[in-house]
PDB file of N, CA and C in Angstrom:
ATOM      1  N   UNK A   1      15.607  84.001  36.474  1.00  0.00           N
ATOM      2  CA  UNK A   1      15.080  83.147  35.421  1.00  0.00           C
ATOM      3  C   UNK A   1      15.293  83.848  34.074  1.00  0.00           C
ATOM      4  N   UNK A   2      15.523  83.161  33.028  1.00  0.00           N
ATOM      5  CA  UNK A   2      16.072  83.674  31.770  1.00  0.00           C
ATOM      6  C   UNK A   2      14.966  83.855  31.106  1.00  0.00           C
ATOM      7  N   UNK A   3      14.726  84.475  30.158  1.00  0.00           N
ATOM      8  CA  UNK A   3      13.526  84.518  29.496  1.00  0.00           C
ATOM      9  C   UNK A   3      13.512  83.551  28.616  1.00  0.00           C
ATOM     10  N   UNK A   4      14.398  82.718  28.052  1.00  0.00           N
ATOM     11  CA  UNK A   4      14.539  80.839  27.749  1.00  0.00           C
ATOM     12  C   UNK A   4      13.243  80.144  28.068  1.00  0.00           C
ATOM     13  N   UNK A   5      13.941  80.460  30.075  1.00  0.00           N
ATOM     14  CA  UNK A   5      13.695  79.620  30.774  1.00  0.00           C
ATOM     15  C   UNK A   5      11.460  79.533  30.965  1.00  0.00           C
ATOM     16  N   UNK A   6      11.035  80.642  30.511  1.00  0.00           N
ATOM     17  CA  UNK A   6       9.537  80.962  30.540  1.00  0.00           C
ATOM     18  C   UNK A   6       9.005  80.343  29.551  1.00  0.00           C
ATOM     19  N   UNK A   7       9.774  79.782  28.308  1.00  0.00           N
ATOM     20  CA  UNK A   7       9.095  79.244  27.434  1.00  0.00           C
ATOM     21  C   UNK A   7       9.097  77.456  27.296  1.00  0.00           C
ATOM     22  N   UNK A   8      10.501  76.688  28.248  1.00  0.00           N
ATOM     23  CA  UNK A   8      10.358  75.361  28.877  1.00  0.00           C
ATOM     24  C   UNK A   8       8.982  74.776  29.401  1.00  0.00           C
ATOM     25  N   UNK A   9       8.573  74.057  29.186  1.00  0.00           N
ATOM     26  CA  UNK A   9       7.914  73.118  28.864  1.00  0.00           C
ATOM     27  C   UNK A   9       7.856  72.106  30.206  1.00  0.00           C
ATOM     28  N   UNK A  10       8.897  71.617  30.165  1.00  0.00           N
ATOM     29  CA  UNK A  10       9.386  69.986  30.661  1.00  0.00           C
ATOM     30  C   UNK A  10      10.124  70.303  31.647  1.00  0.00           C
ATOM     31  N   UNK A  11      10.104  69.411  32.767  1.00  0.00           N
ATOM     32  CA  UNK A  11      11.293  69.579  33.515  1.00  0.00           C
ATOM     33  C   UNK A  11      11.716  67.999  34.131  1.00  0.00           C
ATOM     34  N   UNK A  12      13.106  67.913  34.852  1.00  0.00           N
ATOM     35  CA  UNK A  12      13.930  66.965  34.775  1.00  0.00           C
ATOM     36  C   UNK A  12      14.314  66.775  36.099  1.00  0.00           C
ATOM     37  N   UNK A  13      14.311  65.633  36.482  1.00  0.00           N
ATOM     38  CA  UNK A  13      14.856  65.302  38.257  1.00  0.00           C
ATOM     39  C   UNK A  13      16.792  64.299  37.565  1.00  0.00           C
ATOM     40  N   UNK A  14      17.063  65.267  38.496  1.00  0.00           N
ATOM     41  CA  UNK A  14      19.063  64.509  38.165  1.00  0.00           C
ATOM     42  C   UNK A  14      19.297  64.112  38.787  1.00  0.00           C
ATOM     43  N   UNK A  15      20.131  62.712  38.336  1.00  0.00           N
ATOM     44  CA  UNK A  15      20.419  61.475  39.009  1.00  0.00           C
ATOM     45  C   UNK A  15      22.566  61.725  38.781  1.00  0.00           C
ATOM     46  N   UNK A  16      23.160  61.655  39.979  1.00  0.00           N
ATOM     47  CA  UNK A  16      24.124  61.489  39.609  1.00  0.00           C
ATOM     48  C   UNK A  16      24.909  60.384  40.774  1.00  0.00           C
ATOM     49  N   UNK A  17      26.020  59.820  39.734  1.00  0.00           N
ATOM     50  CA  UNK A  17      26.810  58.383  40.264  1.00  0.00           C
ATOM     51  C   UNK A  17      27.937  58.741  41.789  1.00  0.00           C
ATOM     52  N   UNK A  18      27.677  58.407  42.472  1.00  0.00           N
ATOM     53  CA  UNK A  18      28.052  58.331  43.843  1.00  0.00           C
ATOM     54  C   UNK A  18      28.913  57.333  44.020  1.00  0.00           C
ATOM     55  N   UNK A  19      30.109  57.292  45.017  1.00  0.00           N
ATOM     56  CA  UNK A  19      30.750  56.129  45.602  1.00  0.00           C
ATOM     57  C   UNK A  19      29.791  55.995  47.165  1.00  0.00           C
ATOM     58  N   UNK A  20      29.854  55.080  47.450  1.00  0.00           N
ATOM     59  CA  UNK A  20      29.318  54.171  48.442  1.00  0.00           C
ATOM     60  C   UNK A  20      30.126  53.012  48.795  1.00  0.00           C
ATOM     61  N   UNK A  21      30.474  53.487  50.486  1.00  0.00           N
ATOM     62  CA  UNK A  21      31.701  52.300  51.164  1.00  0.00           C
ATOM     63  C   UNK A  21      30.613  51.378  51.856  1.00  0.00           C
ATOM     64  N   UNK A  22      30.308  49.862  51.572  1.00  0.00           N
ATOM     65  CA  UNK A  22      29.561  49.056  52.702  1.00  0.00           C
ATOM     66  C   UNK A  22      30.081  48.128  53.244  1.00  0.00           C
ATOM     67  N   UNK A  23      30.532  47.587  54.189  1.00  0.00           N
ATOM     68  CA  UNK A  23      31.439  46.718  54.163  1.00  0.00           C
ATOM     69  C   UNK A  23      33.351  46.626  54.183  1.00  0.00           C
ATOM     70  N   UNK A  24      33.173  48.052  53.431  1.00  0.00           N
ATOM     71  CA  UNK A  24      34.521  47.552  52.522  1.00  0.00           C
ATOM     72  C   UNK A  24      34.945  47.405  51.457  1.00  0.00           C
ATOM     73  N   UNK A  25      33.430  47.382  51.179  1.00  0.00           N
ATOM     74  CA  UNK A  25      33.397  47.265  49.524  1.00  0.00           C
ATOM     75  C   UNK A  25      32.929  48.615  48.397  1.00  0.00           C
ATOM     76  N   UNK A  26      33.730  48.698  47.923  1.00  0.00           N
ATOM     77  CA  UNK A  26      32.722  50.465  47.546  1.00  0.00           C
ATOM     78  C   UNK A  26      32.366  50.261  46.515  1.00  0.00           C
ATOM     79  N   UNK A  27      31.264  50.467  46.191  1.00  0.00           N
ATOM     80  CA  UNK A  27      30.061  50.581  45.299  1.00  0.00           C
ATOM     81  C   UNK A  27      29.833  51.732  44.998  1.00  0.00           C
ATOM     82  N   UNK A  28      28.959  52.080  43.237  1.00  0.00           N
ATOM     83  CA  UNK A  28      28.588  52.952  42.742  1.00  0.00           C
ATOM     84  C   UNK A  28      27.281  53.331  43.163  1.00  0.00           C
ATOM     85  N   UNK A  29      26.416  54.301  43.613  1.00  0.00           N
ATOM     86  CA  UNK A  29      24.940  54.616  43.551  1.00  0.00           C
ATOM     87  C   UNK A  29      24.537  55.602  43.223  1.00  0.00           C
ATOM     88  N   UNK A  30      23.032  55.642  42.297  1.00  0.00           N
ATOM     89  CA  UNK A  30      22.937  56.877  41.621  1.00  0.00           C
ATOM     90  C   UNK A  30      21.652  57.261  42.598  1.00  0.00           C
ATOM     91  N   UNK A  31      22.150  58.932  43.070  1.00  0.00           N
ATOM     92  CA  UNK A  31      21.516  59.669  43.975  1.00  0.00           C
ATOM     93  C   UNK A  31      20.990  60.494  43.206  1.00  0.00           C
ATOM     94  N   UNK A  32      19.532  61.000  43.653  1.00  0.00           N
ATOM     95  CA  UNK A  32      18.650  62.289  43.059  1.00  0.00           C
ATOM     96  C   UNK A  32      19.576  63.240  43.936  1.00  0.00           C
ATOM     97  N   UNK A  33      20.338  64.261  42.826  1.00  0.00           N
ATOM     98  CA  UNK A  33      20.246  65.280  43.387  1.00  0.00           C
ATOM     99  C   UNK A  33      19.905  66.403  43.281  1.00  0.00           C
ATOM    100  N   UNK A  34      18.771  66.593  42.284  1.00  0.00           N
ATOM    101  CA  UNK A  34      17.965  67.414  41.410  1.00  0.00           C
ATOM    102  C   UNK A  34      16.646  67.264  41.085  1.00  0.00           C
ATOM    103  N   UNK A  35      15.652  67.530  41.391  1.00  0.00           N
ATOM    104  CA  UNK A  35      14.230  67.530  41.282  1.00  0.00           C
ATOM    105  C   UNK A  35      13.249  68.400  40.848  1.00  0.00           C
ATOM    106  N   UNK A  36      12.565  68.329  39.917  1.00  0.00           N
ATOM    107  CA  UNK A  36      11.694  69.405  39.238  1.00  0.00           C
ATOM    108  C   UNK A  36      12.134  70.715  38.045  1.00  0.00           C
ATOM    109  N   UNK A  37      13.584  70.326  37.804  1.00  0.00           N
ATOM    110  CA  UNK A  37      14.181  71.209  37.180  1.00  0.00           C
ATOM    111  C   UNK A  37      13.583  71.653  36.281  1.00  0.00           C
ATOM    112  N   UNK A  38      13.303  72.928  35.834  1.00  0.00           N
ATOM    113  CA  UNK A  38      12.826  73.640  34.425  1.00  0.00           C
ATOM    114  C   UNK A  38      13.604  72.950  33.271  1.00  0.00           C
ATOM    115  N   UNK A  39      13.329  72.489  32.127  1.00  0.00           N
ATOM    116  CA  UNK A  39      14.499  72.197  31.223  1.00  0.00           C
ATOM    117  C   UNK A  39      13.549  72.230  29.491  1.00  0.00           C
ATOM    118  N   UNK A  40      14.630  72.187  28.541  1.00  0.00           N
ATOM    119  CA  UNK A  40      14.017  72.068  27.169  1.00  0.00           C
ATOM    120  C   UNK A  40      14.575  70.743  26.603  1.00  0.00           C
ATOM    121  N   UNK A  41      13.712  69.924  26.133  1.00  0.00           N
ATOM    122  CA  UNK A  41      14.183  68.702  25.665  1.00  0.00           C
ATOM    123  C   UNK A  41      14.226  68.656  23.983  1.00  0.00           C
ATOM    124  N   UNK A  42      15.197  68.930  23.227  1.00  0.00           N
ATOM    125  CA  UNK A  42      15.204  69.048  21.711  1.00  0.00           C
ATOM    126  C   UNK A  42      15.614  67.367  21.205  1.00  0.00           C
ATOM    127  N   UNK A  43      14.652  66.914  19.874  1.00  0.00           N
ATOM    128  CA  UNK A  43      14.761  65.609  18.995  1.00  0.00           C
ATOM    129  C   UNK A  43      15.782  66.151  17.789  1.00  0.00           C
ATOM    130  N   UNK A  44      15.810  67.486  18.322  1.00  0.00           N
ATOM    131  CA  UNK A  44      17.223  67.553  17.361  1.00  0.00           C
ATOM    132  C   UNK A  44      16.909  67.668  15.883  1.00  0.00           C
ATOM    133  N   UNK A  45      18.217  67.071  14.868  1.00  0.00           N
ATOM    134  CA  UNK A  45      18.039  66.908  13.504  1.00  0.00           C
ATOM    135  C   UNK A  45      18.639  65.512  13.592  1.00  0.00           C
ATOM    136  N   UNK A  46      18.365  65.233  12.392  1.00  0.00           N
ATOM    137  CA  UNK A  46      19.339  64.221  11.673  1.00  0.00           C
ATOM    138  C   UNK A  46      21.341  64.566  11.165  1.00  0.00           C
ATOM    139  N   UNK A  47      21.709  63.970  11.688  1.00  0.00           N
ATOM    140  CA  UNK A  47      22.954  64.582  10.968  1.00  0.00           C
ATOM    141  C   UNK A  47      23.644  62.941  10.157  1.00  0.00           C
ATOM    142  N   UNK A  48      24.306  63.676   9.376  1.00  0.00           N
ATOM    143  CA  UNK A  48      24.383  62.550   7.562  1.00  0.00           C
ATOM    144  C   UNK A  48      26.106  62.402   8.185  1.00  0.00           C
ATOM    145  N   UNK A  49      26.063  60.841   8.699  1.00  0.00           N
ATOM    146  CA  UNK A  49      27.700  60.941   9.111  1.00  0.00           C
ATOM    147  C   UNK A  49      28.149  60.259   8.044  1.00  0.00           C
ATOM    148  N   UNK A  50      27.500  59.751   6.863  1.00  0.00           N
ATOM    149  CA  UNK A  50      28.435  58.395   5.755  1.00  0.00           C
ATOM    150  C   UNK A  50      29.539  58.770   5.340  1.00  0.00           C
ATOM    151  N   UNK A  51      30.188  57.889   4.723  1.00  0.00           N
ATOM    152  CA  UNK A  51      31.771  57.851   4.446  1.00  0.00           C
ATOM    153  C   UNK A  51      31.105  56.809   3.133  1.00  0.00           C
ATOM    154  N   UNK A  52      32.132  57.440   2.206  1.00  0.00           N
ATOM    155  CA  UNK A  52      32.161  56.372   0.697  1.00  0.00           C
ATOM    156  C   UNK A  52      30.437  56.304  -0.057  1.00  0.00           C
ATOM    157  N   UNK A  53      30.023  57.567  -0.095  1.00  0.00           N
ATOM    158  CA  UNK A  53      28.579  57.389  -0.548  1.00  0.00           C
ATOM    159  C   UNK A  53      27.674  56.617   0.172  1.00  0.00           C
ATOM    160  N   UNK A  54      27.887  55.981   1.069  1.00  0.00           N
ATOM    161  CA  UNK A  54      26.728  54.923   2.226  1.00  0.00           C
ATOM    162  C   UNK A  54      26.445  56.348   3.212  1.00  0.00           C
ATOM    163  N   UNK A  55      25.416  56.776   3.177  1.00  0.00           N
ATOM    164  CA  UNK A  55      24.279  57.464   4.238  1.00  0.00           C
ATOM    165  C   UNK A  55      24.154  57.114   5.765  1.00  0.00           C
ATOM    166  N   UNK A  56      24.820  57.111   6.354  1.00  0.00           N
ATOM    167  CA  UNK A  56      24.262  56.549   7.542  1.00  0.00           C
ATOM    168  C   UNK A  56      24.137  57.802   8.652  1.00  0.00           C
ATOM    169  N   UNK A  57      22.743  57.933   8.987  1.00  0.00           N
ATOM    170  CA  UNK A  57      22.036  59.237   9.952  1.00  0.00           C
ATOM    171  C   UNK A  57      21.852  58.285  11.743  1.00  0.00           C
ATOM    172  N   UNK A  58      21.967  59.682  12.092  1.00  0.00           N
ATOM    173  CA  UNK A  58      22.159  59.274  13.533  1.00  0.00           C
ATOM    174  C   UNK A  58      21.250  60.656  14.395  1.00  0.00           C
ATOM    175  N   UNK A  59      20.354  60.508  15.236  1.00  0.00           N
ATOM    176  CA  UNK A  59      19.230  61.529  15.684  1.00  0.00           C
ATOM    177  C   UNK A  59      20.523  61.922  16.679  1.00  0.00           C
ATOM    178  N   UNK A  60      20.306  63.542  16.803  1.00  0.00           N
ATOM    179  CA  UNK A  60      21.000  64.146  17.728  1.00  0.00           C
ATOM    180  C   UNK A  60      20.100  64.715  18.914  1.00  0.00           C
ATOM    181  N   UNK A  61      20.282  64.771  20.276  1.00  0.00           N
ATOM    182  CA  UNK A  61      19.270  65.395  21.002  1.00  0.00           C
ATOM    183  C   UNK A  61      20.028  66.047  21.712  1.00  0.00           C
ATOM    184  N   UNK A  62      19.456  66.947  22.602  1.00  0.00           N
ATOM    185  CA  UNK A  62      19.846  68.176  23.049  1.00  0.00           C
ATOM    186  C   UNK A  62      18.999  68.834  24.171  1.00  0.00           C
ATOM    187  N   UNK A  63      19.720  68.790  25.153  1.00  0.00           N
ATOM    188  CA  UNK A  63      18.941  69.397  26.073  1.00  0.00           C
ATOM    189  C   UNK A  63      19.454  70.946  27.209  1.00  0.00           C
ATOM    190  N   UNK A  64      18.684  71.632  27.210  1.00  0.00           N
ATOM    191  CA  UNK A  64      18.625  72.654  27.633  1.00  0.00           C
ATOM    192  C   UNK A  64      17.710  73.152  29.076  1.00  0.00           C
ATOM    193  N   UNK A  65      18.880  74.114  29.461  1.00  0.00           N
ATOM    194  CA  UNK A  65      18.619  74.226  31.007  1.00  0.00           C
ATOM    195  C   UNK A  65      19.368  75.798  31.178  1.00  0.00           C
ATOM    196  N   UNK A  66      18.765  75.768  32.456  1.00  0.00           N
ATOM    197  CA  UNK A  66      19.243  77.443  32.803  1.00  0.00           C
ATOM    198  C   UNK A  66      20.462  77.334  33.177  1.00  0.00           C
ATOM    199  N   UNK A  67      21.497  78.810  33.699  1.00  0.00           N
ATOM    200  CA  UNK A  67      22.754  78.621  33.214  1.00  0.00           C
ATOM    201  C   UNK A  67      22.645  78.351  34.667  1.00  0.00           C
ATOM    202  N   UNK A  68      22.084  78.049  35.802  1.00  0.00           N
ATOM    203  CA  UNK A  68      22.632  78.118  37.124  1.00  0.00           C
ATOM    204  C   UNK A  68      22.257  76.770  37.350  1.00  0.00           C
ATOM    205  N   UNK A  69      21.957  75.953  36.683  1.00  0.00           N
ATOM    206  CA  UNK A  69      21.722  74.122  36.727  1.00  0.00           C
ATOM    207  C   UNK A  69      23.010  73.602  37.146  1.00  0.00           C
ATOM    208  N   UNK A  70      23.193  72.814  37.685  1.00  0.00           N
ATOM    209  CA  UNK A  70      24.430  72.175  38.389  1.00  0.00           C
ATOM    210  C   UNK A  70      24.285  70.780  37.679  1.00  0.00           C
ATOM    211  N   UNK A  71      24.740  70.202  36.567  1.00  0.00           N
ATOM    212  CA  UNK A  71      24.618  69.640  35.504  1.00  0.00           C
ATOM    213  C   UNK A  71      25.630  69.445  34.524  1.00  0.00           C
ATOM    214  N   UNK A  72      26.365  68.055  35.073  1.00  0.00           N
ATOM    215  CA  UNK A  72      27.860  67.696  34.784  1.00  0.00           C
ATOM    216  C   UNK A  72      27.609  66.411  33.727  1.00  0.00           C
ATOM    217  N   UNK A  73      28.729  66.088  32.757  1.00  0.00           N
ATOM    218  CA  UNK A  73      28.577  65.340  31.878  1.00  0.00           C
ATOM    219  C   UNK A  73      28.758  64.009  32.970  1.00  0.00           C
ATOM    220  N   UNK A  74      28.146  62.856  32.335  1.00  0.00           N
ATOM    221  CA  UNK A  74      27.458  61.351  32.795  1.00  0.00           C
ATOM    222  C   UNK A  74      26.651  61.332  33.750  1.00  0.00           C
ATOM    223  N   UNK A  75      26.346  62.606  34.175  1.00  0.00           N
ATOM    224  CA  UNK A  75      24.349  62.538  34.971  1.00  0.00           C
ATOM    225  C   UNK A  75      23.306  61.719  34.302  1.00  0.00           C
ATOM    226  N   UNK A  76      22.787  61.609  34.611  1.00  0.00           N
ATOM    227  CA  UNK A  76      21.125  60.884  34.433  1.00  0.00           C
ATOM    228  C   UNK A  76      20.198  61.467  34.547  1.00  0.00           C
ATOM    229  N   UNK A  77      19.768  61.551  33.777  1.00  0.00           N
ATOM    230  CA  UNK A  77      17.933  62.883  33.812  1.00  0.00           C
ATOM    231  C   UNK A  77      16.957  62.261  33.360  1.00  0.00           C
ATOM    232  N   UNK A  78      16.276  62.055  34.152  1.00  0.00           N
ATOM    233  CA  UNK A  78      14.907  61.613  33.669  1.00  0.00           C
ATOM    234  C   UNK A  78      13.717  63.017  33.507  1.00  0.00           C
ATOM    235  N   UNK A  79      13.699  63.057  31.875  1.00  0.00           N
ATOM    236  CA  UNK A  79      12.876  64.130  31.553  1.00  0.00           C
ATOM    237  C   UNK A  79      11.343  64.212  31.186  1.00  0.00           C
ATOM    238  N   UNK A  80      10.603  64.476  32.086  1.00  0.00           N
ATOM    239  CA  UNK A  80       9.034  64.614  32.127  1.00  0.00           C
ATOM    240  C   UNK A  80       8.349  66.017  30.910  1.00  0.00           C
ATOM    241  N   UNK A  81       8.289  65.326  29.651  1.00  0.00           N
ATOM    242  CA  UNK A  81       7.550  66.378  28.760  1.00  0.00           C
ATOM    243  C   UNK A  81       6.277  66.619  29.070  1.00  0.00           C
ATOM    244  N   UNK A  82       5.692  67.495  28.265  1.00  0.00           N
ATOM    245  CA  UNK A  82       4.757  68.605  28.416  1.00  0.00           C
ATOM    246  C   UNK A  82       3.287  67.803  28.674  1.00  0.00           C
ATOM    247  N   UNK A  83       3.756  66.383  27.709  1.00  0.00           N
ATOM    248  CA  UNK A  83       2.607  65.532  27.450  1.00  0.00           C
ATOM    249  C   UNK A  83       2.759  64.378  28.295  1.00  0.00           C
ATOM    250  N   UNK A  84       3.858  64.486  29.657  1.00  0.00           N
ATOM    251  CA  UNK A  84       3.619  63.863  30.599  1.00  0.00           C
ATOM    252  C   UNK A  84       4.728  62.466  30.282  1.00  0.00           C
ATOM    253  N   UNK A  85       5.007  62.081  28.724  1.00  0.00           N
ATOM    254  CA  UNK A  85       5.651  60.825  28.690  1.00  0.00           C
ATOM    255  C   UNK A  85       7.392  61.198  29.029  1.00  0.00           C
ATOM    256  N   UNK A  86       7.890  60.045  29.661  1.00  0.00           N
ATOM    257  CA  UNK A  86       9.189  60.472  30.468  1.00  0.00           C
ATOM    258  C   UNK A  86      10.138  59.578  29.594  1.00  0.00           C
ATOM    259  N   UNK A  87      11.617  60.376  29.137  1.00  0.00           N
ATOM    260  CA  UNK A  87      12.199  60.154  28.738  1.00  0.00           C
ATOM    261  C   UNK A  87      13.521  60.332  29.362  1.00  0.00           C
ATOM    262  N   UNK A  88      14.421  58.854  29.576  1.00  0.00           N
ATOM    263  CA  UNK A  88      15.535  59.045  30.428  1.00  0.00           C
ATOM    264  C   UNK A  88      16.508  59.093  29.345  1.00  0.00           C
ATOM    265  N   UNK A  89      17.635  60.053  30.262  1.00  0.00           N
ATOM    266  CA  UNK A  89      18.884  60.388  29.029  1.00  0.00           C
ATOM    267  C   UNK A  89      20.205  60.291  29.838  1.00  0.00           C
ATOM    268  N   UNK A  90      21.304  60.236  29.815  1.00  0.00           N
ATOM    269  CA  UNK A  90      22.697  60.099  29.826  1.00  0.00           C
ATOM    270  C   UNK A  90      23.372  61.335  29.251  1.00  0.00           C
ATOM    271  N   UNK A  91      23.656  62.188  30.160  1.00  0.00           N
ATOM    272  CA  UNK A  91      24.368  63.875  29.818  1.00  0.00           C
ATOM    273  C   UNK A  91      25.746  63.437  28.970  1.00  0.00           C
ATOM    274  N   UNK A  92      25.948  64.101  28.324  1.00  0.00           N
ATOM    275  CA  UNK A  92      27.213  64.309  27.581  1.00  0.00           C
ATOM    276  C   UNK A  92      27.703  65.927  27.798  1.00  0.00           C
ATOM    277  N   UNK A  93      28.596  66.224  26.452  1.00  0.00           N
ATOM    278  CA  UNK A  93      29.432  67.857  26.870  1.00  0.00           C
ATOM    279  C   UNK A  93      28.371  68.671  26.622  1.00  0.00           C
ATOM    280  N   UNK A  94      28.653  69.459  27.781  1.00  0.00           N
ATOM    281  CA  UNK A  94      27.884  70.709  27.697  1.00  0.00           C
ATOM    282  C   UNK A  94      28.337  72.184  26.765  1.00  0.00           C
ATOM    283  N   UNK A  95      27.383  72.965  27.180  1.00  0.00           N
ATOM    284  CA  UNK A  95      28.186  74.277  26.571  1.00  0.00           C
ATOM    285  C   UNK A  95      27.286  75.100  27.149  1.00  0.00           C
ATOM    286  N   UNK A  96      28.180  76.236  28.048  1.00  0.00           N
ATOM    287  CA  UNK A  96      27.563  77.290  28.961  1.00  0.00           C
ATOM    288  C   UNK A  96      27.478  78.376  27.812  1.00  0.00           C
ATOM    289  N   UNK A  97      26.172  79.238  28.178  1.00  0.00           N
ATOM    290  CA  UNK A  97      26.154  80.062  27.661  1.00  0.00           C
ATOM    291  C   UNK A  97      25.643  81.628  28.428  1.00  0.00           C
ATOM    292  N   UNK A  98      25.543  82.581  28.315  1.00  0.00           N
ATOM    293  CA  UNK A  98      25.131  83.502  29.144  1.00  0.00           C
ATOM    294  C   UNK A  98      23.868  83.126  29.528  1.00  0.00           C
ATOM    295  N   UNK A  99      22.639  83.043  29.229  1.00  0.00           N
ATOM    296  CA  UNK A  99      21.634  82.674  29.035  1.00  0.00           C
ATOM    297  C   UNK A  99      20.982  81.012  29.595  1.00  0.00           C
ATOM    298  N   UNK A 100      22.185  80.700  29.033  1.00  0.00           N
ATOM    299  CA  UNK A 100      21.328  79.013  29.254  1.00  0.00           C
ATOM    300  C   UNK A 100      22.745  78.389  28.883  1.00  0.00           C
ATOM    301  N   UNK A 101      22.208  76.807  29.152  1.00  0.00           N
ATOM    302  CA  UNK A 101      23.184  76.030  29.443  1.00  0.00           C
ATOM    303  C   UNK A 101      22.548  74.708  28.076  1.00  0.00           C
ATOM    304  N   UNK A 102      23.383  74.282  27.155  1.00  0.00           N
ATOM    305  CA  UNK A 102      23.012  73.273  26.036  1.00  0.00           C
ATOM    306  C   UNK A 102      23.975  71.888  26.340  1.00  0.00           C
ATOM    307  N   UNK A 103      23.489  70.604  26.523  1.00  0.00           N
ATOM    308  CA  UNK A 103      23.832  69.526  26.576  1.00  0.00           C
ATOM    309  C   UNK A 103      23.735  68.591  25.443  1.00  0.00           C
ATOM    310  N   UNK A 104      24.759  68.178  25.096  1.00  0.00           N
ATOM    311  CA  UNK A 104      24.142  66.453  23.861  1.00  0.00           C
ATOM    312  C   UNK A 104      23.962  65.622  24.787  1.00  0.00           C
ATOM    313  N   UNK A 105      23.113  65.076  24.697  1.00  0.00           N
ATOM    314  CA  UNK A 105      22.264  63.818  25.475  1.00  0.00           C
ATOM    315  C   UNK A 105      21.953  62.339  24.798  1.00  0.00           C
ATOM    316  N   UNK A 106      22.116  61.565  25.438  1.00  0.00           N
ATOM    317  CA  UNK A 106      22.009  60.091  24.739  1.00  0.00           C
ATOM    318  C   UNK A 106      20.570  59.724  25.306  1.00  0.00           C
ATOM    319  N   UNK A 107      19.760  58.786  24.452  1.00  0.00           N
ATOM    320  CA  UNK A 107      18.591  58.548  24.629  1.00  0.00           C
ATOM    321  C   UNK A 107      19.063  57.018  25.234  1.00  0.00           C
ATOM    322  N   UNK A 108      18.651  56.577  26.273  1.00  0.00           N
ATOM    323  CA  UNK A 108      18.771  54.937  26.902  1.00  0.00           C
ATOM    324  C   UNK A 108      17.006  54.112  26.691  1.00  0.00           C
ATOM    325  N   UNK A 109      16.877  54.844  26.224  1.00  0.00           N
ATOM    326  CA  UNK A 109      15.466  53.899  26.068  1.00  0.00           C
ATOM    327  C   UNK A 109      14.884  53.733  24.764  1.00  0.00           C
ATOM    328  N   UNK A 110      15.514  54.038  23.561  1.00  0.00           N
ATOM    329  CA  UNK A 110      16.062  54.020  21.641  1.00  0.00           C
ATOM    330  C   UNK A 110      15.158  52.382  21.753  1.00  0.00           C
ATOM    331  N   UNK A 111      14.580  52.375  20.962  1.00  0.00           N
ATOM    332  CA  UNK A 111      14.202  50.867  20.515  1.00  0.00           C
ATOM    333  C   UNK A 111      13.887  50.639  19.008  1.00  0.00           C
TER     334      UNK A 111
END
């Protein structure tokens, strides 16, 4: 365990997309294959993408995990914070690091 990993908070059960033959017919299904994971869930910053003086900000999030997480871009994580409310996300590129492992993450539940 990283010393990161002692100050996480939250942790995350991973959902990833499966083929499935029934019939004949093969289908996608998303299997838990990860449960209780230690993880850090960051709201990020704002980052200023405008073009031509128009402002337009977009929230970045970020999530973090130990470096031995088995945690591939288009997983599904449903992340349980500290305060219990669960927030599901859509993995994007990662970046390994000695220490820990940093993901950009898409929020699917934005309203």
């Amino acid at each position: 365990m990283s010393v990161l990993e002692r100050l996480w908070k939250d942790r995350m059960d991973i959902y990833r997309w499966t083929e499935k033959v029934e019939g004949g017919i093969t289908k996608q299904e998303k299997v838990l294959k990860y449960e209780n994971v230690k993880c850090h869930y960051s709201k990020g910053r704002l980052v200023d993408t405008g073009e031509d003086g128009v402002p337009t900000l977009i929230t970045s999030h970020t999530l973090f995990c130990g470096p031995d997480v088995d945690l591939q871009e288009g997983d599904e994580v449903v992340v349980t914070q500290r305060n219990g409310k669960q927030v599901t996300l859509t993995v994007g590129e990662g970046f390994p690091y000695s220490s820990h492992q940093e993901f950009s993450v898409k929020r699917e539940d934005t309203a």
